[in-house]
Protein backbone atom coordinates (compact mmCIF):
# COMPACT_ATOMS: atom_id res chain seq x y z
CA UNK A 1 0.00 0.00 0.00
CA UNK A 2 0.87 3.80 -0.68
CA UNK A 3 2.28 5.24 2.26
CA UNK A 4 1.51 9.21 1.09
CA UNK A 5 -1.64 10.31 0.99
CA UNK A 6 -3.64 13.98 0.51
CA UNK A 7 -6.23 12.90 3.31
CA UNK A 8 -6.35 10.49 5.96
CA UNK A 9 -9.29 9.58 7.70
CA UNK A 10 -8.90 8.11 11.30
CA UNK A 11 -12.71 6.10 11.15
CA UNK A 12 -14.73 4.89 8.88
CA UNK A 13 -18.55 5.06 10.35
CA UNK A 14 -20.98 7.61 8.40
CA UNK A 15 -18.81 10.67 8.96
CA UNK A 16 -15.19 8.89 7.27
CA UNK A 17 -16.97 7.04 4.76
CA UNK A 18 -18.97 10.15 3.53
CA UNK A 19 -16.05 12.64 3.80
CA UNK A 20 -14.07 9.37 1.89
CA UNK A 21 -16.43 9.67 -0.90
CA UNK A 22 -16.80 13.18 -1.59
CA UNK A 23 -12.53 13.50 -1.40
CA UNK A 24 -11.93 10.74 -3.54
CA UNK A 25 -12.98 12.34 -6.61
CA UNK A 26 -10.24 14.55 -6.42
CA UNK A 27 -7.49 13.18 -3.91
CA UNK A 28 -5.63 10.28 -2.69
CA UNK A 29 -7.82 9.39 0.58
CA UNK A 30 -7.09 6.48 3.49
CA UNK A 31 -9.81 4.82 5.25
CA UNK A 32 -8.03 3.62 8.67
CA UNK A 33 -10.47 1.52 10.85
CA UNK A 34 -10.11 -1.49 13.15
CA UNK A 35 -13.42 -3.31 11.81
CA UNK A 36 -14.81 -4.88 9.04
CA UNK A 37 -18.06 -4.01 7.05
CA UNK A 38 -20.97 -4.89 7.43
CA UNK A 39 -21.42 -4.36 11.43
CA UNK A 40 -24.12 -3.12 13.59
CA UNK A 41 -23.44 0.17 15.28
CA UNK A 42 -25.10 1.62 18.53
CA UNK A 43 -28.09 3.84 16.51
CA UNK A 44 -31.61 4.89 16.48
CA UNK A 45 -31.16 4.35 12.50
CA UNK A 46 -33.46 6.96 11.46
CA UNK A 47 -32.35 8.83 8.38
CA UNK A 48 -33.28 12.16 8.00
CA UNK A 49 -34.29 12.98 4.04
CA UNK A 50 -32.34 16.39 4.68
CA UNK A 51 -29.35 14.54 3.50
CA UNK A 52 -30.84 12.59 0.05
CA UNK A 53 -29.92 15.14 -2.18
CA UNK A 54 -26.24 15.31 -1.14
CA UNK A 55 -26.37 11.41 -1.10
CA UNK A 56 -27.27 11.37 -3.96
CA UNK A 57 -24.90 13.76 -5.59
CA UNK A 58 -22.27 11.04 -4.16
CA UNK A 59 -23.21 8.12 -5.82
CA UNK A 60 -25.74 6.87 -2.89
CA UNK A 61 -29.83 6.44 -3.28
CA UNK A 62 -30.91 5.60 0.12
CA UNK A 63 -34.55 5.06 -1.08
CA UNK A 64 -32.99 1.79 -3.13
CA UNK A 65 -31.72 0.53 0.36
CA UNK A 66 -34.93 1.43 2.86
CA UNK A 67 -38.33 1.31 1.54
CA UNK A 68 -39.50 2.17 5.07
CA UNK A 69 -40.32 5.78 4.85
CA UNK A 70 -40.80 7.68 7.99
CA UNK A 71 -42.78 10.97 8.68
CA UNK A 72 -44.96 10.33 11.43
CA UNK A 73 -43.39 10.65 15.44
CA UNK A 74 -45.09 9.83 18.68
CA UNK A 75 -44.23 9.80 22.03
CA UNK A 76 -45.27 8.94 25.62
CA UNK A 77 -44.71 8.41 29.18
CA UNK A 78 -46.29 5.82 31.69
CA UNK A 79 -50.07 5.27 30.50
CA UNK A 80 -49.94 9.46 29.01
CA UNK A 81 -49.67 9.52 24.72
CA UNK A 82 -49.13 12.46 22.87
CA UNK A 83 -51.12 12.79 19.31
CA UNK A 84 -48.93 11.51 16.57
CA UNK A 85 -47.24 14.83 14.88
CA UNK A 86 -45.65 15.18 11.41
CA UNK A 87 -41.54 15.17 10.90
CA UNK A 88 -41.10 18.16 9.02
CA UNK A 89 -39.00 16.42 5.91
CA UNK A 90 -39.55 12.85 7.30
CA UNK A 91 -36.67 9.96 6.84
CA UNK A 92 -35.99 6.40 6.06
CA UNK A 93 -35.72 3.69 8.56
CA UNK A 94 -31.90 1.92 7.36
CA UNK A 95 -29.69 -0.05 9.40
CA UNK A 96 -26.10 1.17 10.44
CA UNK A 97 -25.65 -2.44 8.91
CA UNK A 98 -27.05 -1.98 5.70
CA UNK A 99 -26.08 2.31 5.36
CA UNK A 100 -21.93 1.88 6.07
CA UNK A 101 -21.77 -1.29 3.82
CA UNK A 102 -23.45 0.59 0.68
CA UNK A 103 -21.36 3.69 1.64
CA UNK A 104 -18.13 1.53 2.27
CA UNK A 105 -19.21 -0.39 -1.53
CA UNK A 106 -19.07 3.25 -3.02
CA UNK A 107 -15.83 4.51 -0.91
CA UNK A 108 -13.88 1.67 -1.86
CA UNK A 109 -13.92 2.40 -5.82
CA UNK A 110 -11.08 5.52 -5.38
CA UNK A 111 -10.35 4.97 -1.27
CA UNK A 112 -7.59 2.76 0.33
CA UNK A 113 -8.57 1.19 3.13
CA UNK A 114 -6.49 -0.01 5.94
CA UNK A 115 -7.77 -2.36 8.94
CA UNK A 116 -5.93 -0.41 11.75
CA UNK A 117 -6.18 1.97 14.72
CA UNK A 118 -4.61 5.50 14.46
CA UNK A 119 -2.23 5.53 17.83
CA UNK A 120 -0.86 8.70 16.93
CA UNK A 121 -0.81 12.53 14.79
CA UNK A 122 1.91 14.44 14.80
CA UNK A 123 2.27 17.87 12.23
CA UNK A 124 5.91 18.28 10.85
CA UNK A 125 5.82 21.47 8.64
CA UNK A 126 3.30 21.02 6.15
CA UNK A 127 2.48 16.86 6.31
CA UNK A 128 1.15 15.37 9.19
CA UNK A 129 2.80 12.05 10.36
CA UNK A 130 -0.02 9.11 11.43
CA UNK A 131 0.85 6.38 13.40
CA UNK A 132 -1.03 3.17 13.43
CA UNK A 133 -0.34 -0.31 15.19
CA UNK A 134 2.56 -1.04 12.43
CA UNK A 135 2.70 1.88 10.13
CA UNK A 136 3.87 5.19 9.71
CA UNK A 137 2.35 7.40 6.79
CA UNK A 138 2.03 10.63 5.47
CA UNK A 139 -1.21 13.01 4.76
CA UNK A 140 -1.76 16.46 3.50
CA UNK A 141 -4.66 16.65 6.13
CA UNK A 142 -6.09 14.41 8.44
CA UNK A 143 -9.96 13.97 9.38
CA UNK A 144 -10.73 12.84 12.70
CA UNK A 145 -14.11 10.33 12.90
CA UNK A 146 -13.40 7.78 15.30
CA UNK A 147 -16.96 8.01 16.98
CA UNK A 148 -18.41 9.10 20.31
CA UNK A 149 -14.86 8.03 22.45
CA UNK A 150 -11.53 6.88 21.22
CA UNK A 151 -8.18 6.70 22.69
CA UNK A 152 -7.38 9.36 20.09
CA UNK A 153 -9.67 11.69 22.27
CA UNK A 154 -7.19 10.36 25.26
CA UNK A 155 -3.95 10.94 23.13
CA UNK A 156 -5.08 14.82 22.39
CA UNK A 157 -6.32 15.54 26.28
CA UNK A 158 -9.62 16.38 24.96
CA UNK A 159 -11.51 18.11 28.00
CA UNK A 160 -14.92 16.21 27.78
CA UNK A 161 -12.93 12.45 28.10
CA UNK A 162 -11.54 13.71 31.54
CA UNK A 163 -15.26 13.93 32.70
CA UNK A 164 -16.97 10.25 33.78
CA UNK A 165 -20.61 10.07 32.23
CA UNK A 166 -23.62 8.50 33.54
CA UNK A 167 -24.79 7.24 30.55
CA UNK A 168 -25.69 3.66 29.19
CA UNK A 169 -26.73 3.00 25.83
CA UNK A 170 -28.87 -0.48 24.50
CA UNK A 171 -29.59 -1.61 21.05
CA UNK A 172 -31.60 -4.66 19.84
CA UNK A 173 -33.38 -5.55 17.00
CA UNK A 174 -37.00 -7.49 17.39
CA UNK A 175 -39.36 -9.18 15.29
CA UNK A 176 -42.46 -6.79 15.92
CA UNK A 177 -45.77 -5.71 14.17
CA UNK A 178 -45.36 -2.19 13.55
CA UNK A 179 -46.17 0.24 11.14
CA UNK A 180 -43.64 1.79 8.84
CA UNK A 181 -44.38 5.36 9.05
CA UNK A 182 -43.79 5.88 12.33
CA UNK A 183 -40.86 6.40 15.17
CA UNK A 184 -41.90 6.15 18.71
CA UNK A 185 -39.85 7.72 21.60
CA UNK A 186 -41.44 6.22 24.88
CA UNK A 187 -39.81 7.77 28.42
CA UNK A 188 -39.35 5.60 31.47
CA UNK A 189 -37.63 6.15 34.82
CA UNK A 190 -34.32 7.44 33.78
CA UNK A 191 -34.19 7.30 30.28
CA UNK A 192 -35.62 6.98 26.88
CA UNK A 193 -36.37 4.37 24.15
CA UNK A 194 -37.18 4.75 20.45
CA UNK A 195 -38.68 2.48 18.30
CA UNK A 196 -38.50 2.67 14.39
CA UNK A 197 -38.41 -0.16 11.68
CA UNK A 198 -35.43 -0.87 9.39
CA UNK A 199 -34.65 -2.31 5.85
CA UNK A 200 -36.02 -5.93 6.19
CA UNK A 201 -38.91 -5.46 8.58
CA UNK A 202 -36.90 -6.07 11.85
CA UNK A 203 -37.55 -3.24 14.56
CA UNK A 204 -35.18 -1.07 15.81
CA UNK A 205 -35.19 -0.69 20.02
CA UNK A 206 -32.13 1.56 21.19
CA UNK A 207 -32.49 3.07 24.62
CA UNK A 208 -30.37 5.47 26.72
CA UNK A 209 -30.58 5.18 30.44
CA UNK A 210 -28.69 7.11 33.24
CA UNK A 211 -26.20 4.67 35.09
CA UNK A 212 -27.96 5.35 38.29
CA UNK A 213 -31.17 4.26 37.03
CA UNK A 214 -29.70 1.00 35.82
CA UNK A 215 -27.14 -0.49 38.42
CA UNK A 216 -29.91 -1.61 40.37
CA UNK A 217 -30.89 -4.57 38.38
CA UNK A 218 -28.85 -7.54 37.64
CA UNK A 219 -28.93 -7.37 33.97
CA UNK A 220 -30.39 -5.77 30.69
CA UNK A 221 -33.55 -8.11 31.14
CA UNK A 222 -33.98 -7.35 34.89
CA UNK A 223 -33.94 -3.65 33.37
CA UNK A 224 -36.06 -4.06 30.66
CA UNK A 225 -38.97 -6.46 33.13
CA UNK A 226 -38.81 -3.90 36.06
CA UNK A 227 -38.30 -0.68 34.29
CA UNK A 228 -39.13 0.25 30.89
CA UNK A 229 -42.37 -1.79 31.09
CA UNK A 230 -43.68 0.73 33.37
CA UNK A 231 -44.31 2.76 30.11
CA UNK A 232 -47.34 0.69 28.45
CA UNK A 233 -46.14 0.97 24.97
CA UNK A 234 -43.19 -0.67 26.15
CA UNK A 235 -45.00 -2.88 28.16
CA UNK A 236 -47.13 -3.99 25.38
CA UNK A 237 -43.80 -4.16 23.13
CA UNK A 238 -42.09 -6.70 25.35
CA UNK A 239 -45.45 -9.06 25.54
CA UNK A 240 -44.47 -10.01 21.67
CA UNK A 241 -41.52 -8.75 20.55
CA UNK A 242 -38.87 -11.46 19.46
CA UNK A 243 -35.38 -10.25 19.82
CA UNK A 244 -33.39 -11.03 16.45
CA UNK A 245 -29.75 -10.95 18.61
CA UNK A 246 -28.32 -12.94 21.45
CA UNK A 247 -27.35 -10.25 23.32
CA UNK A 248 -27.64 -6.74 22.64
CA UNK A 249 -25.57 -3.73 21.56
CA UNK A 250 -24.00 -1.72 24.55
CA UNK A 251 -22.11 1.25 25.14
CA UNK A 252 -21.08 3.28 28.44
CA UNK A 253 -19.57 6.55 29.26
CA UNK A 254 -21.14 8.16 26.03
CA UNK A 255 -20.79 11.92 26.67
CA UNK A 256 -22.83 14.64 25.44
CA UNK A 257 -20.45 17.03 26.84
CA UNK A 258 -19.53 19.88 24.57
CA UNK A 259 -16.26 19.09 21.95
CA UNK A 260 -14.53 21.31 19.77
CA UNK A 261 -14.98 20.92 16.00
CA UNK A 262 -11.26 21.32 15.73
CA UNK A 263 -8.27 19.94 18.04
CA UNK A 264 -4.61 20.58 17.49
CA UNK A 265 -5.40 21.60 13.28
CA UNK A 266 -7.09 18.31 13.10
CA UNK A 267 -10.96 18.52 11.66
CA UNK A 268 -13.06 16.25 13.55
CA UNK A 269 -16.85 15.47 12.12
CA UNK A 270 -19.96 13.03 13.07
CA UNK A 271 -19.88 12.28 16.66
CA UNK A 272 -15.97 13.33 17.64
CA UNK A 273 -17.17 16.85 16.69
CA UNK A 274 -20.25 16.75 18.96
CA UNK A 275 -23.08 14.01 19.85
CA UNK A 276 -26.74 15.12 19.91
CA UNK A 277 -29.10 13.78 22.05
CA UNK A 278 -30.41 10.31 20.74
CA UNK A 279 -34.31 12.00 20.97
CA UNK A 280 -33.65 14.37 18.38
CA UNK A 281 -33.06 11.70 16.06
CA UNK A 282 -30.89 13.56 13.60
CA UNK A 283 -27.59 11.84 14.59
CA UNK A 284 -27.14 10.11 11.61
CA UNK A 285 -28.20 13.08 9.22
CA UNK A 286 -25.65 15.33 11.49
CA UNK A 287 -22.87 12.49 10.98
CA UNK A 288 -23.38 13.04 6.79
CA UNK A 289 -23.81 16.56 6.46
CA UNK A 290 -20.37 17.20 8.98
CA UNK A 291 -18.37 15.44 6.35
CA UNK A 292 -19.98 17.61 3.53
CA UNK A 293 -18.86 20.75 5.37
CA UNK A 294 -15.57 19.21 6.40
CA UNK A 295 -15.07 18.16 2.64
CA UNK A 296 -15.90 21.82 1.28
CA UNK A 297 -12.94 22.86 2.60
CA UNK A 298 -10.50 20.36 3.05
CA UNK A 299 -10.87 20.69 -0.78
CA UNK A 300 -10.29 24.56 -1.15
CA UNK A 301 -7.10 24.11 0.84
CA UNK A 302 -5.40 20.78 -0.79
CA UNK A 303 -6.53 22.99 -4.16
CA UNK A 304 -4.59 25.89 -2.52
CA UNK A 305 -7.32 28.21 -2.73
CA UNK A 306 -7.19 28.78 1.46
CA UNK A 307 -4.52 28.70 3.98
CA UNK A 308 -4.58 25.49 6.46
CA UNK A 309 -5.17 27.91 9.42
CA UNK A 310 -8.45 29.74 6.93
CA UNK A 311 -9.64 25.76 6.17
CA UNK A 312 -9.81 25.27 10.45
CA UNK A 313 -11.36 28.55 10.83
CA UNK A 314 -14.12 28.20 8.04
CA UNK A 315 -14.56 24.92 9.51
CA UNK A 316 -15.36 25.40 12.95
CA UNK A 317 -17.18 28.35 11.94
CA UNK A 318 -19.81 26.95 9.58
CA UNK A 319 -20.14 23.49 12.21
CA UNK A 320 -21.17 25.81 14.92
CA UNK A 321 -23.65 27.71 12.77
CA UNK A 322 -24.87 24.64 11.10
CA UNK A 323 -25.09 22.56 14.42
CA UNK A 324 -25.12 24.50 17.55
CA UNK A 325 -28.73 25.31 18.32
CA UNK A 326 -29.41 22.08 17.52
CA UNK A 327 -27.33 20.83 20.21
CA UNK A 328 -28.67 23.32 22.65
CA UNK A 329 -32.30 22.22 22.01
CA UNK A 330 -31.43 18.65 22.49
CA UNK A 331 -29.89 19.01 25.65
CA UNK A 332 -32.38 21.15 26.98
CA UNK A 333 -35.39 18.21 25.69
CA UNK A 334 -33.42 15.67 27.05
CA UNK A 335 -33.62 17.39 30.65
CA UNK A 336 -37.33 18.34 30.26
CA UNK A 337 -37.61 14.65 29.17
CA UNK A 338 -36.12 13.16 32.16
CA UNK A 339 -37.71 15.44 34.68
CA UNK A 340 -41.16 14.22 35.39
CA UNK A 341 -42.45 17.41 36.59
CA UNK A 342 -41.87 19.09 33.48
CA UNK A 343 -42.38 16.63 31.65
CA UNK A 344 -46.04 16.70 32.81
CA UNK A 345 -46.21 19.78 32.26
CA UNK A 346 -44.70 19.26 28.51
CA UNK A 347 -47.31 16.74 28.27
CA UNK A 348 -50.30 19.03 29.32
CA UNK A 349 -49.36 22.31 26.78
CA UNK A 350 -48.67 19.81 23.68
CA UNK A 351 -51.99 18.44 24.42
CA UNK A 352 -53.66 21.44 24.21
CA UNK A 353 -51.44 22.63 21.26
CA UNK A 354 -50.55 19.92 19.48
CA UNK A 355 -49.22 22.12 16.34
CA UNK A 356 -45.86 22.90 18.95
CA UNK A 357 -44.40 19.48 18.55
CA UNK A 358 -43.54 19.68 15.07
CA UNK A 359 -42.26 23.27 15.41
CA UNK A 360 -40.11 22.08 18.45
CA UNK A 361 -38.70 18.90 16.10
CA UNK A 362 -37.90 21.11 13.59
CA UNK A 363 -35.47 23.06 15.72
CA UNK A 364 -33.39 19.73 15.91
CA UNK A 365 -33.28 19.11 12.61
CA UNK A 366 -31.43 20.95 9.59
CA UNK A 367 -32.87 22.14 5.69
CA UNK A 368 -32.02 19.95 3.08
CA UNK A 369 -28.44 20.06 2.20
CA UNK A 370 -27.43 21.29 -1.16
CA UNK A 371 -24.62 19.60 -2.74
C-alpha cells in the first residue's frame, strides 16, 4: 500500500466514509479503521431525508436501500400519549448495517482502506505524520471520525474524556408488528427508548438510560422487566416482541459534553465533533452533512485556494452555525424529558397545542443540504 496520501481519515462510520467519498474524486484518501463491514453500530437508524440530495450527488440512493419511509413521530410516558405529529422532511428507517456497507461499496472504488487503529498525529511542517499499530504514513490533512470516544480523544487531552458520564446505551433488533411510518420515543424512569423499523422489517429498540437508574438490576432483562415496562407501549412491546440478537448492543460513558470541532489543526466530524441527544433523532443526518462541510474545505485548501489555518477557521465556523442550536435544544429536551415534573407539564401544553411538537422537532433538525 501507498504510504503518502492527501487525506487520511482516522474512522470509517458515516462521517469517514462520507467525507471518503466526496474526497476521492479529487485526492488520494485512506480509510483507517479497526473493523470490518458490514457491522451493527449503537443507533436509532433513522435517516433524515435532509441529507438525500447530497447522497445522492455522491453516488448513494438511500430510497434503493430502505423502503420504510418515515414521517410520522409519537411519544409517551407511563399510561400518558401524545397525538402523533408530522416530521417536518420525514426519513428512512436503514440499518447502520445496511447504510456503512453501501457507503463503504461506493468509498472503496477511489479509497484505500487499511484495517488499523490511528495511535498517533503528529504535524511536521506542512504533512502530518499518522501512526497506526505497524505503520507510519504521510497526509496532506487528516480527518478525525473515530466516533463518540476513542483513545485518540485520550492521546489529544480532549476536556470532555476527563469527565466520567452517567450514561448507558442499549440496542436490539425485534421481530415486531409495527407500522412503517412511524418512530416512537417512549420515556421511562431514567431514560428513553425509540422504536422505528429498518430495511427488512426487523424493529429497531435503542435506549439510553442514566447509570444510576440502571445499576440496580442484575442485567439488561432485569432492566427491561422492572423498568421500561412501566411505560405501556413498552409494556405492550415486550409481551411479543422477538429479539433477532443474542445479546444486545452496549455502550457506556457516552458523553454529550460539549467538543470542539477542531483539536490541534485536526478537523473532527460526526460524533468526535459533537453528539446530539439520541431524541432528536438527527444523529445520523448530522454524521453526513459534517463530512460535507468538512469536505468543502479540506478541498479549497489541498486545491490551494485557502490557507490550512483559513480551512480550520471556516470549519469550525460553519459546524457551529450549522449545528449548535441544535445541540442546545437537544440538551435542553433531554432534561425536560427526564424530569417528570416538566415533563407533565410538557405533556399538558402539547396536548392542548398539538401544532408545537412539530415546530419544536424542527429546531433539531437541519434544511435539506445542497450539494
Amino acid at each position: 500500500m501507498k504510504k503518502n496520501y492527501d487525506v487520511i481519515i482516522a474512522g470509517g462510520g458515516l462521517a469517514g466514509l462520507t467525507a471518503a467519498i466526496h474526497l476521492s474524486q479529487h485526492f488520494k484518501v485512506l480509510v483507517i479503521d479497526p473493523d470490518t463491514y458490514p457491522r451493527h453500530k449503537m443507533c436509532g437508524e433513522y435517516l433524515s431525508m435532509e441529507v438525500d440530495s447530497y447522497l445522492k450527488s455522491l453516488g448513494i440512493h438511500i430510497n434503493d436501500l430502505s423502503q420504510v419511509t418515515i414521517n410520522n413521530f409519537r411519544f409517551t410516558r407511563g399510561s400518558q400519549s401524545i397525538k402523533t405529529a408530522t416530521l417536518p422532511l420525514g426519513g428512512i428507517g436503514v440499518s447502520r448495517y445496511s447504510l456503512d456497507l453501501e457507503l463503504y461499496n461506493k468509498a472503496k472504488e477511489k479509497t484505500d482502506f487499511l484495517l488499523d487503529r490511528v495511535s498517533d498525529i503528529t504535524l511536521n511542517h506542512n504533512h502530518y505524520e499518522v501512526i497506526t499499530t505497524d505503520q507510519k504514513l504521510t497526509a496532506r490533512q487528516v480527518i478525525i471520525a473515530t466516533g463518540k470516544r476513542s483513545l485518540l480523544d485520550k492521546k489529544l487531552a480532549r476536556p470532555f474524556i476527563q469527565k466520567k458520564s452517567p450514561w448507558l446505551a442499549v440496542k436490539m433488533h425485534y421481530k415486531f408488528k409495527m407500522p412503517n411510518n412511524i418512530v416512537e420515543l417512549h420515556a421511562f424512569k431514567g431514560g428513553y427508548a425509540g422504536l422505528s423499523k429498518i430495511e427488512n422489517g426487523n424493529v429497531n429498540l435503542c435506549y439510553l438510560v442514566n447509570y444510576e437508574s440502571f445499576k440496580e438490576y442484575k442485567d439488561i432483562n432485569a432492566f427491561n422487566k422492572e423498568v421500561l415496562t412501566q411505560n405501556i407501549a413498552l409494556k405492550e412491546f415486550f409481551k411479543v416482541a422477538v429479539p433477532i440478537w443474542e445479546k444486545p448492543i452496549t455502550i457506556s460513558q457516552i458523553s454529550f459534553e460539549q467538543k470542539q470541532p477542531v483539536e490541534g489543526k485536526l478537523l473532527m466530524i460526526g460524533d468526535t465533533a459533537g453528539l446530539i441527544h439520541p431524541l432528536c433523532g438527527n444523529g445520523m443526518a448530522m454524521a453526513i452533512h459534517s463530512a460535507q462541510i468538512a469536505s468543502k474545505y479540506v478541498t479549497q485548501y489541498l486545491q490551494d485556494e485557502i490557507t490550512r489555518d483559513q480551512m480550520l477557521i471556516n470549519y469550525s465556523k460553519s459546524w457551529r452555525k450549522t449545528f449548535s442550536s441544535r445541540l442546545l435544544y437537544g440538551r435542553w429536551l433531554q432534561k425536560v424529558l427526564l424530569h417528570k415534573k416538566l415533563t407533565t407539564l410538557s405533556y399538558w401544553f402539547l396536548k392542548r397545542l398539538p401544532f408545537l411538537l412539530p415546530i419544536i422537532i424542527k429546531k433539531t433538525h437541519g434544511k435539506e443540504i445542497q450539494p
